[in-house]
Protein backbone atom coordinates (compact mmCIF):
# COMPACT_ATOMS: atom_id res chain seq x y z
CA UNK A 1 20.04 12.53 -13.17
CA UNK A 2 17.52 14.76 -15.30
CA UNK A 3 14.50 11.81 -14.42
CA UNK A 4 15.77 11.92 -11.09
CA UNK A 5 15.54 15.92 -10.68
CA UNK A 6 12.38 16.08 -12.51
CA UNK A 7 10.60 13.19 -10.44
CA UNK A 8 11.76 14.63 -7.09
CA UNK A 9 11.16 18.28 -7.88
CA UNK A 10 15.47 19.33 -7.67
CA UNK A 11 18.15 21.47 -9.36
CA UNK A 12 19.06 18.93 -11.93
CA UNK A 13 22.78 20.05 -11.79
CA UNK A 14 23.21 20.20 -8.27
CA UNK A 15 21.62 16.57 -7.76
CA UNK A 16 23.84 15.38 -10.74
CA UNK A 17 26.78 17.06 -8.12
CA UNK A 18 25.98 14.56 -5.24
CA UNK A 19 25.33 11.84 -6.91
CA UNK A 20 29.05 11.80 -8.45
CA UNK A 21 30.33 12.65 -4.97
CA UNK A 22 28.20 9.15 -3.81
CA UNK A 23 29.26 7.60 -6.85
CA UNK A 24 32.92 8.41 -5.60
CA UNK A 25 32.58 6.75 -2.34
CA UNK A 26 30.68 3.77 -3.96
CA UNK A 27 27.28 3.84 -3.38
CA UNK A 28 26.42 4.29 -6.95
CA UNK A 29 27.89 3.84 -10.11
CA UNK A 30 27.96 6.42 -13.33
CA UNK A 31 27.39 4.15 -16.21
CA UNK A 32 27.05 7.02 -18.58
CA UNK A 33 27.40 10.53 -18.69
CA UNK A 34 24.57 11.66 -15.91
CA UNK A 35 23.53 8.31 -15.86
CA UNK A 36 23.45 6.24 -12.46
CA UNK A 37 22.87 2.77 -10.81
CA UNK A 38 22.75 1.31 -7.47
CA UNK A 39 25.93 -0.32 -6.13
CA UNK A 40 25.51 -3.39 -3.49
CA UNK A 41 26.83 -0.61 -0.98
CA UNK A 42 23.36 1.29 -2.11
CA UNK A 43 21.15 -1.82 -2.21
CA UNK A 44 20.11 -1.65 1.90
CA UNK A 45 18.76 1.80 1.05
CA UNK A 46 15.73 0.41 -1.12
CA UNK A 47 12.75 -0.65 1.24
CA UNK A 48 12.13 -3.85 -0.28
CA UNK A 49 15.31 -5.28 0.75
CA UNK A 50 16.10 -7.42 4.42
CA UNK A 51 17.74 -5.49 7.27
CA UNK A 52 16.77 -2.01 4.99
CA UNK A 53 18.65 0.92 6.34
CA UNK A 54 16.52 3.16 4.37
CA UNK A 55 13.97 4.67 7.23
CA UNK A 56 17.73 5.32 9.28
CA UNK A 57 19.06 6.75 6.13
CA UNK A 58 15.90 9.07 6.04
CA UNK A 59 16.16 10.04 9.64
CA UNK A 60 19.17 11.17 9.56
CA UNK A 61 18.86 13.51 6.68
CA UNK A 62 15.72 15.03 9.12
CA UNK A 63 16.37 18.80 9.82
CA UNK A 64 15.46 19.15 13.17
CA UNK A 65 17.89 16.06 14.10
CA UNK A 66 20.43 18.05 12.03
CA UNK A 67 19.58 21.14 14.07
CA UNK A 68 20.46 18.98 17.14
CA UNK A 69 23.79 17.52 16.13
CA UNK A 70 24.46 21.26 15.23
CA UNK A 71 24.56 21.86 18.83
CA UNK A 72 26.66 19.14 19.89
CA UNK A 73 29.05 21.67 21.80
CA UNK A 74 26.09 22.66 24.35
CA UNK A 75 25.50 19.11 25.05
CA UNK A 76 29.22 18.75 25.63
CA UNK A 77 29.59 22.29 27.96
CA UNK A 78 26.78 21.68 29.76
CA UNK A 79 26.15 18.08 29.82
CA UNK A 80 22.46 18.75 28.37
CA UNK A 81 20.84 16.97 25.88
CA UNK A 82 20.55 19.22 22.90
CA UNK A 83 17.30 18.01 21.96
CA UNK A 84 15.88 20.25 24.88
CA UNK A 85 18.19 23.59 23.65
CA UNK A 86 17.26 23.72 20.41
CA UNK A 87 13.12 22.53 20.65
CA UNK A 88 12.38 23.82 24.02
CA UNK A 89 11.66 20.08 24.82
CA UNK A 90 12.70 16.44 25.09
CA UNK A 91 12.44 13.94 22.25
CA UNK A 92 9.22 12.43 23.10
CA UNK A 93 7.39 15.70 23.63
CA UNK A 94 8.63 16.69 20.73
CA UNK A 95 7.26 13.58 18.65
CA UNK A 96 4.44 13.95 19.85
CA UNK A 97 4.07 17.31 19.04
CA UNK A 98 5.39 16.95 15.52
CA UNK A 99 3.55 13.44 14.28
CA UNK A 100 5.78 13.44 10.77
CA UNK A 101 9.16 13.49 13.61
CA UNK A 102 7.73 10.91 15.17
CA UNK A 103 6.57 8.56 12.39
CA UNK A 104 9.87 9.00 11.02
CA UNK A 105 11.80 8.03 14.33
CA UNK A 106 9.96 5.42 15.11
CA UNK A 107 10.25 3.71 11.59
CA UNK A 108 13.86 4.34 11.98
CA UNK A 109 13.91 2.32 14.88
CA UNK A 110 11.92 -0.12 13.80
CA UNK A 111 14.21 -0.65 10.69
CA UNK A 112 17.34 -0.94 12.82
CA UNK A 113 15.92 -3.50 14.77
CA UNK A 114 14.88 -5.81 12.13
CA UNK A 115 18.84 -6.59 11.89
CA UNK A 116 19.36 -7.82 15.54
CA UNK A 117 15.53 -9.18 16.34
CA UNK A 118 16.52 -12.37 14.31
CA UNK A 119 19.76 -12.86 16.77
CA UNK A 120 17.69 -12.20 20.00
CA UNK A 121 14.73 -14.84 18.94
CA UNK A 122 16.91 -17.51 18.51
CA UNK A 123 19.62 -17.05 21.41
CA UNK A 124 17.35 -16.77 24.26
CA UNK A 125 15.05 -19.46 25.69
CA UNK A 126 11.41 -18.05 26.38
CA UNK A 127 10.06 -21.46 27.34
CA UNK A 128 9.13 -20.89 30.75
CA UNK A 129 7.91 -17.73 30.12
CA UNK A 130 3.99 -17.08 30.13
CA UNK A 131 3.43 -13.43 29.66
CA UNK A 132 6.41 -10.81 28.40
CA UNK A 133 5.93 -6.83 28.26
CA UNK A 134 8.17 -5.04 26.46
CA UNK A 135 8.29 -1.17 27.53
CA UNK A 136 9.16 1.51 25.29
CA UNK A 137 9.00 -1.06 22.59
CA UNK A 138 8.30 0.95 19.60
CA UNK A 139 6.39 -0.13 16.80
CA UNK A 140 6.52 -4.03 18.74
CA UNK A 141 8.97 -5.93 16.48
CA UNK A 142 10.95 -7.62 18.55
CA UNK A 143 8.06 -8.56 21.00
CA UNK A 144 5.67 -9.69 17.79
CA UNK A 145 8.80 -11.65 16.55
CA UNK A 146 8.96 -13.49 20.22
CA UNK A 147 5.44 -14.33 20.44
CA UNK A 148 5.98 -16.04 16.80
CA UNK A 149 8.16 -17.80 17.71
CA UNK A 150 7.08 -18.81 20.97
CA UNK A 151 3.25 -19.11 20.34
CA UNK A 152 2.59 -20.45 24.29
CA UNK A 153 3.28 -16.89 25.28
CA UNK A 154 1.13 -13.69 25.53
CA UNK A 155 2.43 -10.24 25.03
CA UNK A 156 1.93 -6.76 25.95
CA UNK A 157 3.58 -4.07 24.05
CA UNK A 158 3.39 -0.63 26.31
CA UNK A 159 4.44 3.08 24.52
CA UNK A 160 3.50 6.35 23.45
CA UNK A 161 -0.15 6.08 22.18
CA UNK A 162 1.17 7.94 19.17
CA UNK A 163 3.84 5.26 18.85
CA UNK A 164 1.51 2.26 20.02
CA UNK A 165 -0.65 3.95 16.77
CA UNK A 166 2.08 3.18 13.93
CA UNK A 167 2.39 -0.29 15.22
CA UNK A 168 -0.21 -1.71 13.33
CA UNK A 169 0.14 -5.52 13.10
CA UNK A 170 3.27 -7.31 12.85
């Protein structure tokens, strides 16, 4: 817990405080006093892992998407997204008026869909297909997945510029 605190710049005891609670629930172990390791509960949180949950896991720790869920009763009363109550603006305004929001959304949904992409590739039959464009397809995993395995085809991914940007190649 002290390496921990000093490495990521936190109150050593406090830190030490959550990571019993986690280690309570499972995700990590105490081997020894103030002393921790990963669990298999913990192990989708590293980045080096398949189907890695750690981007989500980062997003939803983000403050203004905790500011959001904070206002979950407006959404409810008024049938508004809260997004717009709290920022003054939708989601994709607001990513790209905040870049870090954005890179850290669209990761997040990039991560998630490296679980299902797998699934989608192999179920459907793209044969006939010549050309597919995915819309509002994020960073272009699952369409950079199909034209892998389906090298006859072309694709054309269509987003956000700012989104279209973090793509890089798949």
């Amino acid at each position: 817990a002290a390496e921990l605190a000093t490495t990521t710049k936190t109150h050593e005891p406090s830190l030490y405080r959550v990571l019993r609670a986690l280690a309570g629930v499972g995700i990590f172990a105490e081997t020894a006093e103030h002393k921790f390791e990963l669990t298999s509960l913990a192990t989708v949180l590293r980045s080096d892992v398949p189907n890695s949950i750690r981007n989500f896991a980062i997003l939803m720790g983000e403050g203004w998407l905790w500011r959001n869920n904070g206002e979950l009763m407006h959404s409810i009363t008024t049938g508004g997204p809260a997004q717009n109550h709290v920022h003054g603006m939708g989601s994709f305004e607001f990513f790209t008026k905040n870049a870090g929001a954005g890179a850290v959304f669209n990761r997040a949904m990039t991560s998630l869909s490296q679980a299902v992409v797998p699934a989608i590739v192999e179920s459907y039959d793209f044969s006939a297909m010549r050309k597919l464009v995915d819309i509002a397809g994020g960073h272009g995993l699952l369409l950079a997945e199909i034209l892998k395995a389906n090298p006859h085809m072309q694709g054309v991914l269509f987003d956000l510029p700012s989104v279209i940007e973090g793509a890089g190649a798949l």
